[in-house]
N, C-alpha and C. Protein backbone atom coordinates (compact mmCIF):
# COMPACT_ATOMS: atom_id res chain seq x y z
N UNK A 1 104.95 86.00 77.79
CA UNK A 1 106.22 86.60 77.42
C UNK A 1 106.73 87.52 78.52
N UNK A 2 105.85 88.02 79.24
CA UNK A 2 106.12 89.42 80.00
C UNK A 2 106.85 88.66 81.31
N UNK A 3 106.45 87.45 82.04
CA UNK A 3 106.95 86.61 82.72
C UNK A 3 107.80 86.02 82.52
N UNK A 4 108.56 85.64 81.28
CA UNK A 4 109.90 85.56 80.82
C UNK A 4 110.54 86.00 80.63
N UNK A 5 110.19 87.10 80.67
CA UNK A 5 111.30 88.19 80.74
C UNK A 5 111.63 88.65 81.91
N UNK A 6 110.45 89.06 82.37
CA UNK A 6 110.83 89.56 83.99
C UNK A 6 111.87 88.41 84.67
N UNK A 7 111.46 87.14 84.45
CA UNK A 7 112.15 86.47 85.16
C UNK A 7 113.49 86.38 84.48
N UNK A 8 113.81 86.37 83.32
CA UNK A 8 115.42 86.35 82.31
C UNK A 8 115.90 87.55 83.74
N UNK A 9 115.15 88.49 83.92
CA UNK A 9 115.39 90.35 84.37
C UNK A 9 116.08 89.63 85.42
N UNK A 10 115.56 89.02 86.00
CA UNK A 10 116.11 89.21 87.39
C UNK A 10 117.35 88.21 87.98
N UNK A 11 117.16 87.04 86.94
CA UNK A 11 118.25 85.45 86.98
C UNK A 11 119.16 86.03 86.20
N UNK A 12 119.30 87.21 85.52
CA UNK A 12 120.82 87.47 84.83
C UNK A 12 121.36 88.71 86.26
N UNK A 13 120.25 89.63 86.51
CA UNK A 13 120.18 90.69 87.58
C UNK A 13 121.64 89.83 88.92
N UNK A 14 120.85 88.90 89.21
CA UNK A 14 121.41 88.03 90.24
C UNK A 14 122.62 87.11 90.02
N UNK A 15 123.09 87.18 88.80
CA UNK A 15 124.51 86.89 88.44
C UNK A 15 125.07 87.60 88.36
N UNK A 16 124.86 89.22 87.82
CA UNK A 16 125.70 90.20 87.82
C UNK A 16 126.18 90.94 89.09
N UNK A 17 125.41 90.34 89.74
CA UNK A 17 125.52 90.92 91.57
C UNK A 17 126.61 89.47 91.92
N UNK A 18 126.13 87.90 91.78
CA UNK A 18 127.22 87.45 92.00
C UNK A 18 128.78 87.85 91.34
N UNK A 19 129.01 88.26 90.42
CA UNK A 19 130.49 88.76 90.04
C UNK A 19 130.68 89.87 90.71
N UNK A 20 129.87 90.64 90.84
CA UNK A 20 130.17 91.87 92.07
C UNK A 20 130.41 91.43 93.41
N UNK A 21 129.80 90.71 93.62
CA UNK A 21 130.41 90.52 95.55
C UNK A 21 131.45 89.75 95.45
N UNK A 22 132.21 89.11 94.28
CA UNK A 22 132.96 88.34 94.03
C UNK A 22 134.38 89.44 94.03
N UNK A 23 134.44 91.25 93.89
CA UNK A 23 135.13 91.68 93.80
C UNK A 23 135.75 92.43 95.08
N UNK A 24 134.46 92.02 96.11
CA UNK A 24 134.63 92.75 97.23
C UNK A 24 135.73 92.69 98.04
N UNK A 25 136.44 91.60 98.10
CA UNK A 25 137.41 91.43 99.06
C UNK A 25 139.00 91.92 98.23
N UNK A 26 138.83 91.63 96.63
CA UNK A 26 139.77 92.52 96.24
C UNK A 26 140.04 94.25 96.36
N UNK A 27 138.56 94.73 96.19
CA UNK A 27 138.23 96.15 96.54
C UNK A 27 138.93 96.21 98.00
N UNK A 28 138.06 95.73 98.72
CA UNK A 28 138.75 96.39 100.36
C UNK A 28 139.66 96.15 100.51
N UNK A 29 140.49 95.16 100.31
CA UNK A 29 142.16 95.03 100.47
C UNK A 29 142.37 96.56 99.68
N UNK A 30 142.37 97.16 98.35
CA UNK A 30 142.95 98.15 97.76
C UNK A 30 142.18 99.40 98.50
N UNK A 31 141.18 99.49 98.75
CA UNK A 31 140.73 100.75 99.49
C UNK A 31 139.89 100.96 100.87
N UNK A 32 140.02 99.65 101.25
CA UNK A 32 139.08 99.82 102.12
C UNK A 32 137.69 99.74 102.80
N UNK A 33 137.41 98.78 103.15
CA UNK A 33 135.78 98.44 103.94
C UNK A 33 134.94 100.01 103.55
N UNK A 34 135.08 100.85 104.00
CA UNK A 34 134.01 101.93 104.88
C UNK A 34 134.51 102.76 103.19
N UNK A 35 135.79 102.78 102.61
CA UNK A 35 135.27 103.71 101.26
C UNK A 35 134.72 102.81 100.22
N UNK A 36 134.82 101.76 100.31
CA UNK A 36 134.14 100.57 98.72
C UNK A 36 132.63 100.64 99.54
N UNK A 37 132.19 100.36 100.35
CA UNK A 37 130.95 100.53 101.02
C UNK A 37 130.16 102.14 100.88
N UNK A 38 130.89 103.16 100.84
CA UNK A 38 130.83 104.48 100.46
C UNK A 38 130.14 104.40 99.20
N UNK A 39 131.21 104.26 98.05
CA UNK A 39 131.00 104.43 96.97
C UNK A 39 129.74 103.27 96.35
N UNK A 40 130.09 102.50 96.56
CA UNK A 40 128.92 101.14 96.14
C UNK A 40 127.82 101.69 96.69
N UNK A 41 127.36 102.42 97.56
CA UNK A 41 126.18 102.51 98.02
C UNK A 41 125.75 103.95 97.07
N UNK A 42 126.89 104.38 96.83
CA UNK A 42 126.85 106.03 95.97
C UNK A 42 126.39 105.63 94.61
N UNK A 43 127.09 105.09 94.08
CA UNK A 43 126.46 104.61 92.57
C UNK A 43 125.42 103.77 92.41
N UNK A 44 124.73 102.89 94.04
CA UNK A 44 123.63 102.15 93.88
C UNK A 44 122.93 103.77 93.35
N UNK A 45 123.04 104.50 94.76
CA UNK A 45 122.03 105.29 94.44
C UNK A 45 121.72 105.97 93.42
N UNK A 46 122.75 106.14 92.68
CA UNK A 46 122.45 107.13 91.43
C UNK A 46 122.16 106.66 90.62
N UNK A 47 122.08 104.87 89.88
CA UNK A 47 121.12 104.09 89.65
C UNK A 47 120.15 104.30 89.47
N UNK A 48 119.92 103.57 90.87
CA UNK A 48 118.37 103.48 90.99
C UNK A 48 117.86 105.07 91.05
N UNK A 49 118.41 106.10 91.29
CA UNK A 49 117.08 107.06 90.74
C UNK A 49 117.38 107.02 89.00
N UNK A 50 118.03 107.35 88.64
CA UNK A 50 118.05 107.20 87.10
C UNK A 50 117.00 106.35 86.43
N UNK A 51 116.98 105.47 87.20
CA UNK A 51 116.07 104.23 86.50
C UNK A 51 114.55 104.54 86.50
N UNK A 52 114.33 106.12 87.01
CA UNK A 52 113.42 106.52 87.23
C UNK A 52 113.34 107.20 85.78
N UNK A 53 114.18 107.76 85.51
CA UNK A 53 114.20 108.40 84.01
C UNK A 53 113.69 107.53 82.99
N UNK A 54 113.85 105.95 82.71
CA UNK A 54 114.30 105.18 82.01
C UNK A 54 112.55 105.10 81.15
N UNK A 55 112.09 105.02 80.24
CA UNK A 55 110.75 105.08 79.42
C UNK A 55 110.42 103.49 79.93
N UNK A 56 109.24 103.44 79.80
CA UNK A 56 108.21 102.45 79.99
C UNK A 56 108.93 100.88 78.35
N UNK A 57 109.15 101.54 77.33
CA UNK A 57 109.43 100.85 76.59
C UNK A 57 111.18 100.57 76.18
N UNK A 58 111.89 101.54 77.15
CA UNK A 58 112.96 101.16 76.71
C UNK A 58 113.84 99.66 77.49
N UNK A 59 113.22 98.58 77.37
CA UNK A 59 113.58 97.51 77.68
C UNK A 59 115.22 97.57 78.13
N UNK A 60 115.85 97.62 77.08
CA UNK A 60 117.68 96.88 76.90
C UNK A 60 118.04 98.11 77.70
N UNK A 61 117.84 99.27 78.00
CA UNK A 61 118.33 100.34 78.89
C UNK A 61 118.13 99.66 80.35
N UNK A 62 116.95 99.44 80.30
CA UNK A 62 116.43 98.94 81.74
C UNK A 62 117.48 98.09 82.16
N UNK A 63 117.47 96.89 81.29
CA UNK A 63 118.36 95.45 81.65
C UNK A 63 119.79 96.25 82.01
N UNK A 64 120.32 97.71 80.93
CA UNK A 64 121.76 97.73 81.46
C UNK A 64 121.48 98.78 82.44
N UNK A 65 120.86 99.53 83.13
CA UNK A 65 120.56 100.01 84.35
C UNK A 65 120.78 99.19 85.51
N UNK A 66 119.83 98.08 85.37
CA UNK A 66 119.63 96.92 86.23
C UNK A 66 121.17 96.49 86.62
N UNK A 67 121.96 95.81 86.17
CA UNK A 67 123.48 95.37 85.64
C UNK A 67 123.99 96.90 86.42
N UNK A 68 124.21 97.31 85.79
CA UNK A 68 125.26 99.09 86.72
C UNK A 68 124.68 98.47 88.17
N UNK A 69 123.76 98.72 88.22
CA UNK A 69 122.74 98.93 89.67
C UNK A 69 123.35 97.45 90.68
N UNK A 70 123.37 96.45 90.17
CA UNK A 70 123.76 95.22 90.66
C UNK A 70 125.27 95.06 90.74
N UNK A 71 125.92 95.98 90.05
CA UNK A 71 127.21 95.79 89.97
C UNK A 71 127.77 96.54 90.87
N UNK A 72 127.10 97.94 91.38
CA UNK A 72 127.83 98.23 91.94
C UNK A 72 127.25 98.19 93.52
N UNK A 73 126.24 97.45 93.72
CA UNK A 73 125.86 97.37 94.84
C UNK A 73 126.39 95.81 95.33
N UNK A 74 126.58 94.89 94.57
CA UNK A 74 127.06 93.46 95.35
C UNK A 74 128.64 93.89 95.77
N UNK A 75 129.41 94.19 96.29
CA UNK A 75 130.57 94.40 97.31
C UNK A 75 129.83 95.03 98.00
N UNK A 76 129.09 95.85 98.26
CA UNK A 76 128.56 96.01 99.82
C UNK A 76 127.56 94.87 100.89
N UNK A 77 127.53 94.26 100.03
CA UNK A 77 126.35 93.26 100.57
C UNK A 77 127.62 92.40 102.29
N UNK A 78 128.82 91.83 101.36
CA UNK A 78 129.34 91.12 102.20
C UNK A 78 130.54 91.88 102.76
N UNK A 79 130.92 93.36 102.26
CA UNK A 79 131.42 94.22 103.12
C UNK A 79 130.38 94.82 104.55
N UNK A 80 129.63 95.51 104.08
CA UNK A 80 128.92 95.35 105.28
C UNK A 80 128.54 94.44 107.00
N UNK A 81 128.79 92.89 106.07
CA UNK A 81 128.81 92.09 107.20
C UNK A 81 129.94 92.01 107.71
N UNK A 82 131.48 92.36 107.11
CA UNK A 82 132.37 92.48 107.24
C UNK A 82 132.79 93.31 108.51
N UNK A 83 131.85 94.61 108.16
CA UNK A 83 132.29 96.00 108.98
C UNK A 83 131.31 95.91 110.41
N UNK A 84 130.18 94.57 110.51
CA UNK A 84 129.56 94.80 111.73
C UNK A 84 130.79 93.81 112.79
N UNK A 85 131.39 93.22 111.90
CA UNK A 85 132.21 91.83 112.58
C UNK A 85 133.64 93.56 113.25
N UNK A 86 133.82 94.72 112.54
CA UNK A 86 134.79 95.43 112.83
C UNK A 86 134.20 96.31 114.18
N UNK A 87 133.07 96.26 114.19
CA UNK A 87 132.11 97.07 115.04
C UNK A 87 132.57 96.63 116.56
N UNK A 88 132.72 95.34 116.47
CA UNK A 88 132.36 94.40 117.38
C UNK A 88 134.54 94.30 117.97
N UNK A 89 134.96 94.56 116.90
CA UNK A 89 136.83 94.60 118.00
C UNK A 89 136.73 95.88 117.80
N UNK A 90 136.22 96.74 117.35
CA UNK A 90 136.70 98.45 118.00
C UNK A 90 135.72 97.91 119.56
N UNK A 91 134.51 97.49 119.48
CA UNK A 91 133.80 97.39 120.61
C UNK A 91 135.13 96.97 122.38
N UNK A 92 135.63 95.95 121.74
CA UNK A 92 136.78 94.98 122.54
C UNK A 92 137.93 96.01 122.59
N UNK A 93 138.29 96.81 121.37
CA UNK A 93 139.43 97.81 121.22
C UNK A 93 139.41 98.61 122.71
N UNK A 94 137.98 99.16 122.33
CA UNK A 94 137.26 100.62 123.60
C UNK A 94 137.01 100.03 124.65
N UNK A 95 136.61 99.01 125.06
CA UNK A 95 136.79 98.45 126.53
C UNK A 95 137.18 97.39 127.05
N UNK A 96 137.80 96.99 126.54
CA UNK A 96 138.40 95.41 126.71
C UNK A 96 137.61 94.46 126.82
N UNK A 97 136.50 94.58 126.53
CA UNK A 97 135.02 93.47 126.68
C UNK A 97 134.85 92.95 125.09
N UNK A 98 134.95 91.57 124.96
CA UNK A 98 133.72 91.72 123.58
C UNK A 98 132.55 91.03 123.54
N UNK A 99 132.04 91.66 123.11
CA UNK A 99 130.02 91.32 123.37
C UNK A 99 129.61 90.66 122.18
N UNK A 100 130.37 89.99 121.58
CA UNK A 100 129.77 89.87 120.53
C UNK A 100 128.24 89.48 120.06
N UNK A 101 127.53 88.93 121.05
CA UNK A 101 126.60 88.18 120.77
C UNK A 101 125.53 89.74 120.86
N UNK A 102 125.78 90.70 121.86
CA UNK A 102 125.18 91.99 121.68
C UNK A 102 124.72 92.44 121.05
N UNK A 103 125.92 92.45 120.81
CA UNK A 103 126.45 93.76 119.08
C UNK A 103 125.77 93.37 117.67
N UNK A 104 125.48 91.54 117.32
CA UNK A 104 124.87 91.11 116.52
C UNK A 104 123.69 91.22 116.85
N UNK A 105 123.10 90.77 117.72
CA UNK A 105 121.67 90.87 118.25
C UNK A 105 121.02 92.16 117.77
N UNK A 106 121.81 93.00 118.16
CA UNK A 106 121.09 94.61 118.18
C UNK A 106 121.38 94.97 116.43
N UNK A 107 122.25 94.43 115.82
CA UNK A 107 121.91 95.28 114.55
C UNK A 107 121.14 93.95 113.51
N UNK A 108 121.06 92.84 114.03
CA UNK A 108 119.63 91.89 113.73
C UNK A 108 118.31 92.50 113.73
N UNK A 109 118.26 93.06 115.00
CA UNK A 109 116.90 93.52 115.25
C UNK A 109 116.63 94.59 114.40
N UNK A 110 117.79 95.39 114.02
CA UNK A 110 117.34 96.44 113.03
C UNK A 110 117.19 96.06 112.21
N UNK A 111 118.02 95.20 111.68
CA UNK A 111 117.93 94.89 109.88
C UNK A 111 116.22 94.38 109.98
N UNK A 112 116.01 93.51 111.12
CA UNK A 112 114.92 92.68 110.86
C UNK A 112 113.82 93.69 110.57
N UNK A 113 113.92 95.00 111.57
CA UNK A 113 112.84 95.74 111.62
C UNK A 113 113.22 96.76 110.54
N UNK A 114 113.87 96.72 109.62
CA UNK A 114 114.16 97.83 108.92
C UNK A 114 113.51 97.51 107.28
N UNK A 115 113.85 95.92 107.59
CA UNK A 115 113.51 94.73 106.18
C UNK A 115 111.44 94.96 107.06
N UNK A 116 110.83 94.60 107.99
CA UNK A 116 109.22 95.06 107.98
C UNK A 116 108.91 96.11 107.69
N UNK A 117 109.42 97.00 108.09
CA UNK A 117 109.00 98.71 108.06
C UNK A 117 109.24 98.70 106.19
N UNK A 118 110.48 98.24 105.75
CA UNK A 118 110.35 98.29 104.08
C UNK A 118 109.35 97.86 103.12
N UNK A 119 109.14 96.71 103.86
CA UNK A 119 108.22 96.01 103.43
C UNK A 119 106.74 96.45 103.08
N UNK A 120 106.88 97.21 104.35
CA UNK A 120 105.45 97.71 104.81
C UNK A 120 105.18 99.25 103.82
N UNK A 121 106.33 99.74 104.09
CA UNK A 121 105.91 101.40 103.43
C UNK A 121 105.81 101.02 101.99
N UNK A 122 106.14 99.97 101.23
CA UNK A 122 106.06 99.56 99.56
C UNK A 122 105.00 99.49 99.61
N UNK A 123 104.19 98.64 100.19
CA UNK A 123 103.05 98.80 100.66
C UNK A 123 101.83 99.39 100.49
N UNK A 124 102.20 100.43 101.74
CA UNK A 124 101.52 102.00 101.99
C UNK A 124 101.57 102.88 100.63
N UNK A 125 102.87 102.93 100.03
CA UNK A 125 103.26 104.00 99.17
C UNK A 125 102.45 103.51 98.06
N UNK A 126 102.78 101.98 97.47
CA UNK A 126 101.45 101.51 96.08
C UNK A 126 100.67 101.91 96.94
N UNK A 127 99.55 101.84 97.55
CA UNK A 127 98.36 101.79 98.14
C UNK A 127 98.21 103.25 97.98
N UNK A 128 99.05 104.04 98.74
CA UNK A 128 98.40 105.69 98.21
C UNK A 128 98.49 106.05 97.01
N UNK A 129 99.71 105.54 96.13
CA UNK A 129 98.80 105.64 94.15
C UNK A 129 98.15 105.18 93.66
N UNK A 130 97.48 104.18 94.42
CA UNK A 130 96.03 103.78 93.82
C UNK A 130 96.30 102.41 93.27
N UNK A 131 97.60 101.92 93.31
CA UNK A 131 98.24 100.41 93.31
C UNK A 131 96.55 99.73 93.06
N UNK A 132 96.00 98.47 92.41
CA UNK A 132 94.97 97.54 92.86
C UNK A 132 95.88 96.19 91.83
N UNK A 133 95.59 95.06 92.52
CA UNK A 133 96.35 94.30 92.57
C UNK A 133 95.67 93.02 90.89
N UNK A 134 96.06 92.29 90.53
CA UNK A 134 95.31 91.91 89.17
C UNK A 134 94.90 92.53 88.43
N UNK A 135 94.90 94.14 88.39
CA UNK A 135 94.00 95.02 87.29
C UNK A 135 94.55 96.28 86.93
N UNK A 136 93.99 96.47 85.62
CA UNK A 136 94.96 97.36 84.60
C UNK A 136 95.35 98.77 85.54
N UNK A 137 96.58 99.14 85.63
CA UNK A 137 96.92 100.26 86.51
C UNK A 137 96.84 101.95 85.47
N UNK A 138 96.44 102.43 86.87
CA UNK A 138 96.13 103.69 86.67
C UNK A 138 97.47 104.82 86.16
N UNK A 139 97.70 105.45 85.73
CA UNK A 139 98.46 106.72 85.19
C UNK A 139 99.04 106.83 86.74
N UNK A 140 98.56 106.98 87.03
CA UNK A 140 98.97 107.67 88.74
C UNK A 140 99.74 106.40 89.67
N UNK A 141 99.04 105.22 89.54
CA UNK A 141 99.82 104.04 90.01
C UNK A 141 100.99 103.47 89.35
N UNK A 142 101.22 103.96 88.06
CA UNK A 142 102.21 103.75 87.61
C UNK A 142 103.68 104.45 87.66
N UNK A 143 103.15 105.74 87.80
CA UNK A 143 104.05 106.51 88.62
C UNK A 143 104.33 106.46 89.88
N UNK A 144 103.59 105.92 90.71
CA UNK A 144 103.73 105.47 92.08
C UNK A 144 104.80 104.46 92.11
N UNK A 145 104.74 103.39 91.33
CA UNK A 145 105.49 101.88 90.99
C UNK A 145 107.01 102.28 90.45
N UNK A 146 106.44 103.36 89.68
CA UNK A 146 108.03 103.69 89.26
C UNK A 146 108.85 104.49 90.18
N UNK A 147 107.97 105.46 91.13
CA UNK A 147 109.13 105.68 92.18
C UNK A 147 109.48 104.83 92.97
N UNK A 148 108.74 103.59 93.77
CA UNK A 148 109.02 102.93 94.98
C UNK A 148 109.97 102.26 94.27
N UNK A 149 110.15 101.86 92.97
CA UNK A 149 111.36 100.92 92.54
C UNK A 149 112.59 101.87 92.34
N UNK A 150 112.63 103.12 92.73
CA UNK A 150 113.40 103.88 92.38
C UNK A 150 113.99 105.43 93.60
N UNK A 151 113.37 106.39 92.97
CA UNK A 151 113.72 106.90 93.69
C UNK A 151 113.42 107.00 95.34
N UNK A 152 111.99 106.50 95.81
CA UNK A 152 111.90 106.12 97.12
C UNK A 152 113.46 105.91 97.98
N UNK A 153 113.44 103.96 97.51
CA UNK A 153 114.95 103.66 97.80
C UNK A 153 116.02 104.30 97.89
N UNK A 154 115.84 105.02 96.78
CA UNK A 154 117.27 106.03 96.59
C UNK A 154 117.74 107.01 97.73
N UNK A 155 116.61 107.67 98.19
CA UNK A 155 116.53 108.29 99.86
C UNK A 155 116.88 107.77 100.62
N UNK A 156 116.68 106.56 100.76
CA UNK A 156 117.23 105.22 101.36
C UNK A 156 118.22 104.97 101.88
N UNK A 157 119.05 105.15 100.63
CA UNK A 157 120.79 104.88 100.34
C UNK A 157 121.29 106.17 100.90
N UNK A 158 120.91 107.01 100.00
CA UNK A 158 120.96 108.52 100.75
C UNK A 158 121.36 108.81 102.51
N UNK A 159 120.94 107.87 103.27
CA UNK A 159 120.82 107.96 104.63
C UNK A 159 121.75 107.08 104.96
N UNK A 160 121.82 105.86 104.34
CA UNK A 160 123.35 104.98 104.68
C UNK A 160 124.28 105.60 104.32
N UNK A 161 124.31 106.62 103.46
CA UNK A 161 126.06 106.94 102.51
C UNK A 161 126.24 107.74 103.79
N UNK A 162 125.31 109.02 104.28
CA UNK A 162 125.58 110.25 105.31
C UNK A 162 125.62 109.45 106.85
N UNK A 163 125.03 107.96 107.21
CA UNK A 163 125.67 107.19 108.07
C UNK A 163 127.27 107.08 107.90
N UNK A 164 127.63 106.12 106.79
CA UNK A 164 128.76 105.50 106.47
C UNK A 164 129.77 106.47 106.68
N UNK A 165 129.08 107.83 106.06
CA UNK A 165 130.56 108.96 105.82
C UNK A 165 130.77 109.55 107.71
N UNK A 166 130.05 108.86 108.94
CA UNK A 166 130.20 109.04 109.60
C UNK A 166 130.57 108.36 110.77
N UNK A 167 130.80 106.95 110.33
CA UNK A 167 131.13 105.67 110.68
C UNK A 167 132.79 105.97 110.84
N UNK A 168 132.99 105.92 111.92
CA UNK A 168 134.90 106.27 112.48
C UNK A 168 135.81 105.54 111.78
N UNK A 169 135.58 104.12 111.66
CA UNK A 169 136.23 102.98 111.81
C UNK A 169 136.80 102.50 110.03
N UNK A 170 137.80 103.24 109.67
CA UNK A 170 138.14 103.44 108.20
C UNK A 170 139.62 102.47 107.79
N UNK A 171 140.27 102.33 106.72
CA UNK A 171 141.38 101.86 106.72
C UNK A 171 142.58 100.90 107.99
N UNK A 172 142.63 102.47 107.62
CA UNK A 172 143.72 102.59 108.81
C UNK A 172 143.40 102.28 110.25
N UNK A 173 142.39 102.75 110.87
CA UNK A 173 141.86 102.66 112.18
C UNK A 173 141.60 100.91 112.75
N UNK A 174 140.92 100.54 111.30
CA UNK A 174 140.89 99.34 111.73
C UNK A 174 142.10 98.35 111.74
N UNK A 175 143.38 98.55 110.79
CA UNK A 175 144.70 98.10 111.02
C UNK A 175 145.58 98.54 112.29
N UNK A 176 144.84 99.33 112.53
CA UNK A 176 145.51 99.73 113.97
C UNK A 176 145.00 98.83 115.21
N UNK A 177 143.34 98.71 114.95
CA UNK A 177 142.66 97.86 116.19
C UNK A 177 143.18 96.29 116.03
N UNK A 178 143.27 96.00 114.86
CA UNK A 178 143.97 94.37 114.78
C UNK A 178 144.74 94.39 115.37
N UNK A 179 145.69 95.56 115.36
CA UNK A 179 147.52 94.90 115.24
C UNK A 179 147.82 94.63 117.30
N UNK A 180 146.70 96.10 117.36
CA UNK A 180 146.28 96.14 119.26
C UNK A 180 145.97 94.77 119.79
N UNK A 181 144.77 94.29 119.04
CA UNK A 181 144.20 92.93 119.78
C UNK A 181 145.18 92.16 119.59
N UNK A 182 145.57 91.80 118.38
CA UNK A 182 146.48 90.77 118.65
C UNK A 182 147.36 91.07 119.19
N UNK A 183 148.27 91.83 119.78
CA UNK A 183 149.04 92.24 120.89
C UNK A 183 148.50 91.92 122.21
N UNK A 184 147.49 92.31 122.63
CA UNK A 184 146.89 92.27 123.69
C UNK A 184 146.90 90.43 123.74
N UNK A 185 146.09 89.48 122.92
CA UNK A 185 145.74 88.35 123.34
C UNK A 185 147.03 87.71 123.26
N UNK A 186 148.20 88.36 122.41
CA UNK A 186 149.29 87.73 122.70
C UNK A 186 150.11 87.59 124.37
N UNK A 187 149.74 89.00 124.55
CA UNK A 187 150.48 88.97 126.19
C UNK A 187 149.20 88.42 127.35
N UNK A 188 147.79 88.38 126.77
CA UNK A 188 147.29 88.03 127.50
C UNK A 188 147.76 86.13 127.67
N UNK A 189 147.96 85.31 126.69
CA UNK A 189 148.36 84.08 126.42
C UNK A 189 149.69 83.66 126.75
N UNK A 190 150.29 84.42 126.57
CA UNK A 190 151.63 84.46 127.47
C UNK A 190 151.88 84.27 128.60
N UNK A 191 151.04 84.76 129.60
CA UNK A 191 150.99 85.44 131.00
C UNK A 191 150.29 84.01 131.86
C-alpha cells in the first residue's frame, strides 16, 4: 500500500507541476521573467519548509502541500531556461559578441555540479542522522529525512531568491536589449 501511494504522491505531484509550467509564459508576458521566477521560487520555499511542520500521519495535508509546492515552483523550471537564453543577448547587448555556446557551457557545468554536490550532501546529511538503508529508522533519522526533504532545500531556494533579487536583467531591461539587437542586426543586414 505504502508504494502506492507514494507512487499515486508523486504521478499526481508531476501533473500538478505540468499545469504550472503550462502558466509560465502567460505569467511572464504579465509580469515578467526575473519577478514570476522571484516569487515561484518564494512560495517554493515557504512550502517546502512548512512541510516540515506537516505530522507523520497527516497524509491529505501532505498531498495538498505537495500540489502548493509543485504549483508554484513549475513556471520557474522553463522561465529559468528562458532567462539563461536573456543572459546570453544582454551578453551580445554589452559587447557586441555572442558566445553563446560559452555562456551555456558554463552554467551546464554548474547545474551539473550543483545537481552532484546535491546529490551528494542528501547523502552526507541522511548518513549523519543515522539514515541505514532497508531498516526500521531511528527517531533521529527521521528527523534527519524530514529536514533534507524540507527545510535543508529551503536554504537552498533561499540563496536563488537573494541571487535572483540581484540579477539586473528585469522587465523592462530586457525589452530594451531586444528592441537594440534587433536594430543593430537590422542595420547590420542592411549594410
Amino acid at each position: 500500500v505504502s508504494s502506492v501511494g507514494f507512487s499515486f504522491f508523486n504521478m499526481t505531484s508531476q501533473f500538478v507541476t505540468v499545469l504550472g509550467v503550462l502558466t509560465s509564459t502567460v505569467l511572464s508576458i504579465k509580469f515578467g521573467k526575473k519577478a514570476v521566477a522571484i516569487w515561484g521560487f518564494s512560495l517554493t520555499t515557504i512550502f517546502m519548509a512548512l512541510f516540515y511542520l506537516v505530522p507523520a500521519t497527516s497524509i491529505g495535508t501532505m498531498f495538498l502541500m505537495e500540489y502548493a509546492r509543485a504549483l508554484t515552483y513549475a513556471p520557474t523550471i522553463p522561465l529559468i531556461w528562458a532567462m539563461f537564453a536573456d543572459v546570453v543577448d544582454y551578453s551580445e547587448w554589452k559587447t557586441g559578441r555572442r558566445i553563446t555556446g560559452v555562456i551555456y557551457a558554463t552554467i551546464l557545468f554548474g547545474l551539473k555540479t550543483g545537481l552532484s554536490l546535491g546529490g551528494a550532501m542528501a547523502g552526507w546529511l541522511l548518513s549523519g542522522f543515522g539514515y541505514r538503508a532497508n531498516a526500521v529508522q531511528t527517531p533521529h533519522a527521521l528527523e534527519g529525512i524530514r529536514m533534507t526533504i524540507s527545510l535543508f532545500p529551503s536554504v537552498f531556494f533561499g540563496i536563488v531568491i537573494v541571487c535572483l533579487v540581484s540579477y539586473e536583467i528585469g522587465k523592462s531591461l530586457n525589452i530594451q536589449i531586444q528592441d537594440e539587437l534587433a536594430e543593430r542586426r537590422r542595420k547590420f543586414a542592411s549594410a
